[in-house]
Protein backbone atom coordinates (compact mmCIF):
# COMPACT_ATOMS: atom_id res chain seq x y z
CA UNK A 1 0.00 0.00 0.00
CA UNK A 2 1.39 3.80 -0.74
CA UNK A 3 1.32 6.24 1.33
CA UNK A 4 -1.47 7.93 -0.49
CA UNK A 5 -3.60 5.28 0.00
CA UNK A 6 -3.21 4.33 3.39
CA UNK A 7 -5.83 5.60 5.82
CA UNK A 8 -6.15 5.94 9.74
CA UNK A 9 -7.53 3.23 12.26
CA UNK A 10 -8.97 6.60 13.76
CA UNK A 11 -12.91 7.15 12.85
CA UNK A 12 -15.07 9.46 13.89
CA UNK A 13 -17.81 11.69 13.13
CA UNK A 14 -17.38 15.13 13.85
CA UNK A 15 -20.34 17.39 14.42
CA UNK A 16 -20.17 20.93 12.58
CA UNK A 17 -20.84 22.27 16.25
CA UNK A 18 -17.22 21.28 17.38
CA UNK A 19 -15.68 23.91 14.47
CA UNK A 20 -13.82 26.92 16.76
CA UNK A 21 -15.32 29.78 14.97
CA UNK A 22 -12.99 32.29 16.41
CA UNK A 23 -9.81 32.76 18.32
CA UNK A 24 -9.83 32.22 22.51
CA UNK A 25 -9.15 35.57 22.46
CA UNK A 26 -12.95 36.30 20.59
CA UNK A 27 -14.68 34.17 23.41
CA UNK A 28 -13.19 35.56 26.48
CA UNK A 29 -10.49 33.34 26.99
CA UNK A 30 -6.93 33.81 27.10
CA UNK A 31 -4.77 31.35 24.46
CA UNK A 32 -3.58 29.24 27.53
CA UNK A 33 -7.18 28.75 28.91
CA UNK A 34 -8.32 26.10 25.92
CA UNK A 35 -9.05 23.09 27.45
CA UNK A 36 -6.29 19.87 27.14
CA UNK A 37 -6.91 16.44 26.47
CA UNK A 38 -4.01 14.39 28.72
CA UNK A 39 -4.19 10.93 27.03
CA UNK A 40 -1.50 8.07 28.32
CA UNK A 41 -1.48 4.64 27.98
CA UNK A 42 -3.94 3.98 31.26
CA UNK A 43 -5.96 7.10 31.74
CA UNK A 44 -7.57 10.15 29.90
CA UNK A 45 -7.81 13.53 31.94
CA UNK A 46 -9.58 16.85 31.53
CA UNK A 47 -8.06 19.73 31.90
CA UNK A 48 -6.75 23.53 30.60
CA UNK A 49 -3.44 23.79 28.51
CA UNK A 50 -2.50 26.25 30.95
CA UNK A 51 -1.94 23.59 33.34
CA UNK A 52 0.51 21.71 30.59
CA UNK A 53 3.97 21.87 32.99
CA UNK A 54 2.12 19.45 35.74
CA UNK A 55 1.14 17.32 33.36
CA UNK A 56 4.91 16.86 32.45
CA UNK A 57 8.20 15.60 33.72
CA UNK A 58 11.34 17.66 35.43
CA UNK A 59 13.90 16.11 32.63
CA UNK A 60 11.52 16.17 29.79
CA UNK A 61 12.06 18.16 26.37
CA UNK A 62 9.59 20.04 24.94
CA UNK A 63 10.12 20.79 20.94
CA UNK A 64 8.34 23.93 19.25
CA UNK A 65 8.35 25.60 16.19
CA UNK A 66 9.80 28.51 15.33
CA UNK A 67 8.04 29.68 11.75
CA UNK A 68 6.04 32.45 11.07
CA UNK A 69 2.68 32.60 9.64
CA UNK A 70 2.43 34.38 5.95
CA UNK A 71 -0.14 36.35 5.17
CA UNK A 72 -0.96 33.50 2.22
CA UNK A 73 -3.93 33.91 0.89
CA UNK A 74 -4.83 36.22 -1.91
CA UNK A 75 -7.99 37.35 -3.76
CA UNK A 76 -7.89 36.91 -7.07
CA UNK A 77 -10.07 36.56 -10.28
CA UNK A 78 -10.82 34.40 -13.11
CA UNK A 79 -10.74 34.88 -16.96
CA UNK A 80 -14.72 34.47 -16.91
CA UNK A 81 -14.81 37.16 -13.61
CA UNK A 82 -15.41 35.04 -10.56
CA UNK A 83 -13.43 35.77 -7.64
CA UNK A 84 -11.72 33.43 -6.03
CA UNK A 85 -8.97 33.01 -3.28
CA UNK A 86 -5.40 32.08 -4.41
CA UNK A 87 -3.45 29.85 -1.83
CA UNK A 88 -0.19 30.10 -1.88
CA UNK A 89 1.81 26.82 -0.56
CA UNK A 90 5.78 25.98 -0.98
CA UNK A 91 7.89 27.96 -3.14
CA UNK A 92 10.11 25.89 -5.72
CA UNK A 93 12.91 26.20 -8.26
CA UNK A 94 12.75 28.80 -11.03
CA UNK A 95 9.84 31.41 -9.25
CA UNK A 96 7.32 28.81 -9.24
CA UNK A 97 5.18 28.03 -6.59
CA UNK A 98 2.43 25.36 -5.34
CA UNK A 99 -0.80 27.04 -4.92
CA UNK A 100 -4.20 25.85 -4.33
CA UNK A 101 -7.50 27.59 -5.71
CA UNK A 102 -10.46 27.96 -3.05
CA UNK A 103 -13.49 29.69 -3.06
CA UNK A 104 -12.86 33.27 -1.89
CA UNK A 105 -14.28 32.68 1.37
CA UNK A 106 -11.89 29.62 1.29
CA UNK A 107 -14.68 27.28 2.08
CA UNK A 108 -14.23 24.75 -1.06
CA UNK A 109 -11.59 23.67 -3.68
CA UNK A 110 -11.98 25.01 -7.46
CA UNK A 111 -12.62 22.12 -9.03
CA UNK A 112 -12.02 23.16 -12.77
CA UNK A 113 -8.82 25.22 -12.43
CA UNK A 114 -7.11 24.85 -15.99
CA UNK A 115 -3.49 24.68 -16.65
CA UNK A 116 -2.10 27.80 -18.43
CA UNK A 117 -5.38 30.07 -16.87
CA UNK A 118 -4.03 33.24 -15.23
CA UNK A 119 -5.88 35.19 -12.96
CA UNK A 120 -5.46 39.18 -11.95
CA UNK A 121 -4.55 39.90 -8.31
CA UNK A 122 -4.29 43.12 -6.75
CA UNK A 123 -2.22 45.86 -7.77
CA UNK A 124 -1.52 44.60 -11.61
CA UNK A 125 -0.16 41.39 -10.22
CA UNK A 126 -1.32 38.13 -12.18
CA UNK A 127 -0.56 34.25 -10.76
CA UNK A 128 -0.45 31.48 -14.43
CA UNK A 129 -1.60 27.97 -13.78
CA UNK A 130 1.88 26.20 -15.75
CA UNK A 131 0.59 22.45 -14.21
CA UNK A 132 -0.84 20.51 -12.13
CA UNK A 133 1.22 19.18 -8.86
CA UNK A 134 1.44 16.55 -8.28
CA UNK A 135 0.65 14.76 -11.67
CA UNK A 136 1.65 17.29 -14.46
CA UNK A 137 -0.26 14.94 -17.14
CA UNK A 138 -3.38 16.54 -15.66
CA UNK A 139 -4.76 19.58 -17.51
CA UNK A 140 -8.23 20.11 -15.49
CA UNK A 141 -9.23 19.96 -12.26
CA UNK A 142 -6.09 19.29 -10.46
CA UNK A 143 -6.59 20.66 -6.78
CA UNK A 144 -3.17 22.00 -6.34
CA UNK A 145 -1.21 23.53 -9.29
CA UNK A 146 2.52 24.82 -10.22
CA UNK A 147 2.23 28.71 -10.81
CA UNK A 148 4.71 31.86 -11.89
CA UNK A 149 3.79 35.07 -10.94
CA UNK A 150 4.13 38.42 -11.93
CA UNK A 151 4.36 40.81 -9.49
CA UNK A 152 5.26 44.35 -9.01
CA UNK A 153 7.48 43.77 -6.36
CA UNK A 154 9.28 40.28 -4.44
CA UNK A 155 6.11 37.70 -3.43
CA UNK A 156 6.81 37.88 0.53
CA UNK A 157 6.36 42.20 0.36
CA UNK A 158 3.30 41.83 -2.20
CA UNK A 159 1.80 38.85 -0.37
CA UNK A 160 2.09 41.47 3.39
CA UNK A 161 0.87 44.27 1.13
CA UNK A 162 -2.40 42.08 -0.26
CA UNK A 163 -2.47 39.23 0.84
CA UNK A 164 -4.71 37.63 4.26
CA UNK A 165 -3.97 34.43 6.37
CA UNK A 166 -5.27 31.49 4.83
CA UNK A 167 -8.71 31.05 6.44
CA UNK A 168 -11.15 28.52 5.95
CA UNK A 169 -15.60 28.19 5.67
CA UNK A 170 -15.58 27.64 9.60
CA UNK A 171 -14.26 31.26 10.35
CA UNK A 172 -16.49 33.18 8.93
CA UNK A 173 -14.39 36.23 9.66
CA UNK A 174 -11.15 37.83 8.63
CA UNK A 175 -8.41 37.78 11.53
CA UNK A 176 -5.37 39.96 11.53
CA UNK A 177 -2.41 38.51 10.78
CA UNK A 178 -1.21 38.45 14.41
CA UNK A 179 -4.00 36.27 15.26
CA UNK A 180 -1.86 33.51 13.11
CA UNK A 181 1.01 33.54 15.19
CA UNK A 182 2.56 32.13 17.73
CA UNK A 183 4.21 33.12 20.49
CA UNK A 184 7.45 30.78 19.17
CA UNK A 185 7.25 32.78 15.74
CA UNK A 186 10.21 34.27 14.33
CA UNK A 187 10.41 35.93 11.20
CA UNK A 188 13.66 34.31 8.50
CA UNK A 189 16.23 36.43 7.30
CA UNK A 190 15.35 35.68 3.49
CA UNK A 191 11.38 35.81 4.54
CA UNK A 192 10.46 32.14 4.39
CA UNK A 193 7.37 31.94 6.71
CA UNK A 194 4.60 28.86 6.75
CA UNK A 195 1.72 29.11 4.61
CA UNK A 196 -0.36 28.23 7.41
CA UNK A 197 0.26 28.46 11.13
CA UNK A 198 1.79 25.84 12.97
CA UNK A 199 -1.07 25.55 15.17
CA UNK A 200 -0.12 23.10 17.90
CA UNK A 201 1.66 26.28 19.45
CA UNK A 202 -1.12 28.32 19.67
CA UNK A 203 -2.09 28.03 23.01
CA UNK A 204 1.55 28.98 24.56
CA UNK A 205 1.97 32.37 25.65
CA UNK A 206 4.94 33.79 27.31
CA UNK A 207 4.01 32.41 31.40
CA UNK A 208 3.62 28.99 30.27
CA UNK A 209 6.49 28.73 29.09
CA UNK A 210 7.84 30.38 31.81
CA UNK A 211 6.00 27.64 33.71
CA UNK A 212 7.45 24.87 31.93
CA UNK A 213 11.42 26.22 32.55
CA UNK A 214 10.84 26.85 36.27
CA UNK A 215 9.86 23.09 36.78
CA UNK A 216 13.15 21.49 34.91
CA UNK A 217 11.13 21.07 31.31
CA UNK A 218 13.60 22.64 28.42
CA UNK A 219 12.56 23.97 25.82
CA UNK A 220 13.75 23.78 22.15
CA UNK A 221 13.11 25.15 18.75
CA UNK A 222 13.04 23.63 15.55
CA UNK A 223 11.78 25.58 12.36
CA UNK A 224 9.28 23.68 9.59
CA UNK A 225 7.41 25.89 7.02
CA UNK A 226 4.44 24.23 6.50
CA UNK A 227 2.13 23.83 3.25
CA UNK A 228 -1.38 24.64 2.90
CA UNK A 229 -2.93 22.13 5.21
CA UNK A 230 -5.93 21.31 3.22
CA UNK A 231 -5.37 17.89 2.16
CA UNK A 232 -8.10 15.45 1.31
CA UNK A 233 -8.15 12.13 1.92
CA UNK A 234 -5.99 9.97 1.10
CA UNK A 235 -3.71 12.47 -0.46
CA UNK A 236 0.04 12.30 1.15
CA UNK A 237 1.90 15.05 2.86
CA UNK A 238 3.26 17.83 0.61
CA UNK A 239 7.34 18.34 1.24
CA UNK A 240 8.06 20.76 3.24
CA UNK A 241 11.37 23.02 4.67
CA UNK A 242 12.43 22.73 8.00
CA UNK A 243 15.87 23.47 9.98
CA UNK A 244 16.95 20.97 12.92
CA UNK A 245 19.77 22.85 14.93
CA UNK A 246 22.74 21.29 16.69
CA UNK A 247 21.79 22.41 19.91
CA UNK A 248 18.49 21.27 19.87
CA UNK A 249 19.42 17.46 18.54
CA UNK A 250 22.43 17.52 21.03
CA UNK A 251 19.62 18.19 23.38
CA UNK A 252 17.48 15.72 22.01
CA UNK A 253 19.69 12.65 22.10
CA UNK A 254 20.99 14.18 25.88
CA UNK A 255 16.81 14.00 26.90
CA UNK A 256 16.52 10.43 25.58
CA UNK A 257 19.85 8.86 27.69
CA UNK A 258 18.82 10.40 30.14
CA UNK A 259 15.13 8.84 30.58
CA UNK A 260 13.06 12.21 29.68
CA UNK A 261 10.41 12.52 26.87
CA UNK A 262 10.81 14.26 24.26
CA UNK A 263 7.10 15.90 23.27
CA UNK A 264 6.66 17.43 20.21
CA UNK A 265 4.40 20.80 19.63
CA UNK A 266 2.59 19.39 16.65
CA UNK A 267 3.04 17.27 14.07
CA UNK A 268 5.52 19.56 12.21
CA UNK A 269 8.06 18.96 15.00
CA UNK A 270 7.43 15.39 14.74
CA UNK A 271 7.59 15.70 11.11
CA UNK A 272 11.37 17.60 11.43
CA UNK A 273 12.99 15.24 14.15
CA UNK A 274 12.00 12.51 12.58
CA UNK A 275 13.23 13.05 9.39
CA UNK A 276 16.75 13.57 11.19
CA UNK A 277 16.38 10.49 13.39
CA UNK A 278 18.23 7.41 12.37
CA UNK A 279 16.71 3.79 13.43
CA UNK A 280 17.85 3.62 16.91
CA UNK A 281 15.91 7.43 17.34
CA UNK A 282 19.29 9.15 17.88
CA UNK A 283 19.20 12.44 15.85
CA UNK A 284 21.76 14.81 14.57
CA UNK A 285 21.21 18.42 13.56
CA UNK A 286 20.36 19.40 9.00
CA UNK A 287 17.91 21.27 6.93
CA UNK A 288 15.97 20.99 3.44
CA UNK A 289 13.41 19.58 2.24
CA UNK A 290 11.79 16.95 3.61
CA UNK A 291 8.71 14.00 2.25
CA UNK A 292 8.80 11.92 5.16
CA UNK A 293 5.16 10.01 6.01
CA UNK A 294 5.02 8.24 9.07
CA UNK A 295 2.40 5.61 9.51
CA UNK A 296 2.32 2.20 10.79
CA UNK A 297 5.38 1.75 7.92
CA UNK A 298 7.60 4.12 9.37
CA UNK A 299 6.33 4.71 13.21
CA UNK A 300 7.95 8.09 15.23
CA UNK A 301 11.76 6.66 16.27
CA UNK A 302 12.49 9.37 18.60
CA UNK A 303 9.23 11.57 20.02
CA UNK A 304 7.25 9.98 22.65
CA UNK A 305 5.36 12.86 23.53
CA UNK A 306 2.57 14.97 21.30
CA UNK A 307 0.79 18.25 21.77
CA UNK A 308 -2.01 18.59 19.06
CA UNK A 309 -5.05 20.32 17.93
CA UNK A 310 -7.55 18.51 16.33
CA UNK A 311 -7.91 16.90 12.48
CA UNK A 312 -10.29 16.23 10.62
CA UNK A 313 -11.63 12.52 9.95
CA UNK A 314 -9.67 11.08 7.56
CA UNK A 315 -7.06 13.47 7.84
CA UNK A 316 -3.29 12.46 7.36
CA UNK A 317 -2.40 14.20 10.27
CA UNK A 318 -3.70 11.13 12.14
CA UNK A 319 -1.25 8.62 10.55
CA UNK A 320 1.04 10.39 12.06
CA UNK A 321 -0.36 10.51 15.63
CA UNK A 322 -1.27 6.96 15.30
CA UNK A 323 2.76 6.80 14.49
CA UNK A 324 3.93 8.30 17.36
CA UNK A 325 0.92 6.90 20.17
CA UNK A 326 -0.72 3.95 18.60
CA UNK A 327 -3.71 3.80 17.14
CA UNK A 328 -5.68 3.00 20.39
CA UNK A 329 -4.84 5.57 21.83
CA UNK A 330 -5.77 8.04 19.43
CA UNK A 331 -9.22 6.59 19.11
CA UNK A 332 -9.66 6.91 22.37
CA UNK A 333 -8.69 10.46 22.32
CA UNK A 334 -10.67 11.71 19.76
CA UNK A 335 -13.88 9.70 21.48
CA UNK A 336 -13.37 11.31 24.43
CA UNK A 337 -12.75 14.75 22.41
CA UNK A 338 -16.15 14.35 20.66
CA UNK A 339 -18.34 13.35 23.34
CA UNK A 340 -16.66 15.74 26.09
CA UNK A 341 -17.25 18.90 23.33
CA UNK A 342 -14.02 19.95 22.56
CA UNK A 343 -13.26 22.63 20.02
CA UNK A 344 -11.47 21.68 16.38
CA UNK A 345 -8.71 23.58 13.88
CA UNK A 346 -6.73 26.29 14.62
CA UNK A 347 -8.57 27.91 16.76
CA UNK A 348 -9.47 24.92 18.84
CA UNK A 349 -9.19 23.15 21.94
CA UNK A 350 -5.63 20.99 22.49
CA UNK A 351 -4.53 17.62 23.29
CA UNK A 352 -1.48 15.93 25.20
CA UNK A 353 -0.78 12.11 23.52
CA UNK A 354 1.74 10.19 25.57
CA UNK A 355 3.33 6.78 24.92
């Protein structure tokens, strides 16, 4: 079986209730008080992701992300007039890019996007549709596509001059761009940013992890720009760029002799140190590109630990939980997530997975 066919052991049906409509911040709360899932091997707990140092070890290692949220999303139009909302992905060789056409409230895929179309943007810019991604031999349709564009000036200063975070149909409002990031988030030199936020990191703000140091939990950083999340399913994992410093894998491989854990803050941690991992889990620093799926072919080697937000049925993201804390436990997770009313997506409630 490929990796684009394999599916989670996770099911569930999640009702359109359980959406988070808006940021914490919109309902009173601050990003800390969302409410944590604790899941280990013999008991599920309730509790606030404020609370996330007790639920941790003096000796553990907790891994974040460092990239910045892009303001990705721009509005653009069609030959025939209709508006739509351009989604701008992972940059390649040559000034071309993957992007992904949505309605421009970003609630659906355009299903008949045709290769060589080019659409206006703002400000005299125009995006061209050269081929589909993944499967160039596709000339209709294609859900993600390889594009050049024209601009009037470089893409990262056009996309903060025009362009919106990528959003989806379950916010049905526009949120400044600061809303995107997190509190790990810091901008790149040559202005490489994720196309969507790394979300797992939401809910930290600065006395958390103030929390977390004070009881003996380090903290690292790791950097992973991430891709339009919007997969469907079955469809794997775009590649994505990510940075793995020495000090943090010399860390790392220090945590695991030692007896800690080493948690991840999302999957695009888990996604980075894996990648870097060799089979006995023992990691040493590098940067590029990586494809790496984990599922139950290629389970986590070195993270034992997960902080999450919530994904969709069917979603990829759960191979790779199911990689890293078994598929039981994850089902049992996101049971207890649906019938306890937690919040999903960015904006969303949290969970703690540990082996």
């Amino acid at each position: 079986m490929t990796p684009t066919e394999q599916a989670a052991a996770t099911t569930f049906t999640l009702p359109d209730e359980l959406s988070a409509t808006e940021p914490a911040e919109a309902r009173g709360l601050a990003r800390s008080d969302v409410r944590l899932l604790v899941a280990g091997p013999d008991v599920v707990t309730h509790t606030r992701f404020r609370s996330l140092a007790e639920q941790l070890t003096p000796g553990d290692l907790v891994v974040v992300n460092t990239s910045a949220t892009s303001a990705a999303a721009l509005a653009g139009t069609r030959p025939d007039g209709r508006e739509v909302a351009v989604h701008v992905s992972s940059p390649l060789a040559g000034n071309t890019f993957v992007v992904e056409l949505r309605c421009a409230d970003g609630s659906c895929r355009i299903g008949d996007g045709r290769a060589g179309e080019e659409l206006r943007l703002a400000g005299g810019g125009r995006v061209t549709l050269r081929s589909a991604h993944p499967d160039r031999s596709v000339r209709l349709g294609s859900r993600l596509w390889l594009a050049a564009f024209e601009l009037p000036e470089g893409l990262e200063s056009y996309l903060s001059r025009h362009g919106r975070p990528i959003s989806y149909g379950y916010v049905p409002r526009e949120w400044p761009l600061a809303t995107y990031q997190t509190v790990f988030a810091r901008p790149e030199p040559d202005g490489l940013a994720s196309a969507e936020m790394p979300s797992a990191g939401r809910p930290f703000d600065d006395r958390l992890v103030t929390d977390l140091v004070t009881s003996g939990i380090v903290v690292a950083p790791i950097t992973l720009h991430t891709g339009v999340s919007s997969l469907e399913a079955g469809e794997r994992p775009l590649p994505e760029r990510y940075d793995v410093p020495a000090t943090t894998a010399r860390l790392v491989n220090q945590t695991r002799e030692a007896g800690g854990r080493i948690v991840a803050v999302g999957t695009t941690v888990t996604r980075a140190l894996e990648t870097v991992a060799d089979l006995n889990g023992r990691v040493t620093a590098g940067s590029g590109w990586t494809d790496l799926v984990l599922g139950p072919d290629r389970p986590a080697r070195v993270v034992n630990g997960l902080v999450t937000g919530w994904h969709d049925p069917q979603a990829s993201h759960l191979l790779l939980l199911e990689a890293v804390a078994g598929a039981a436990l994850v089902q049992k997770a996101y049971a207890e997530a649906v019938d306890a009313g937690y919040l999903w997506h960015e904006f969303g409630d949290s969970a703690l997975l540990l082996v």
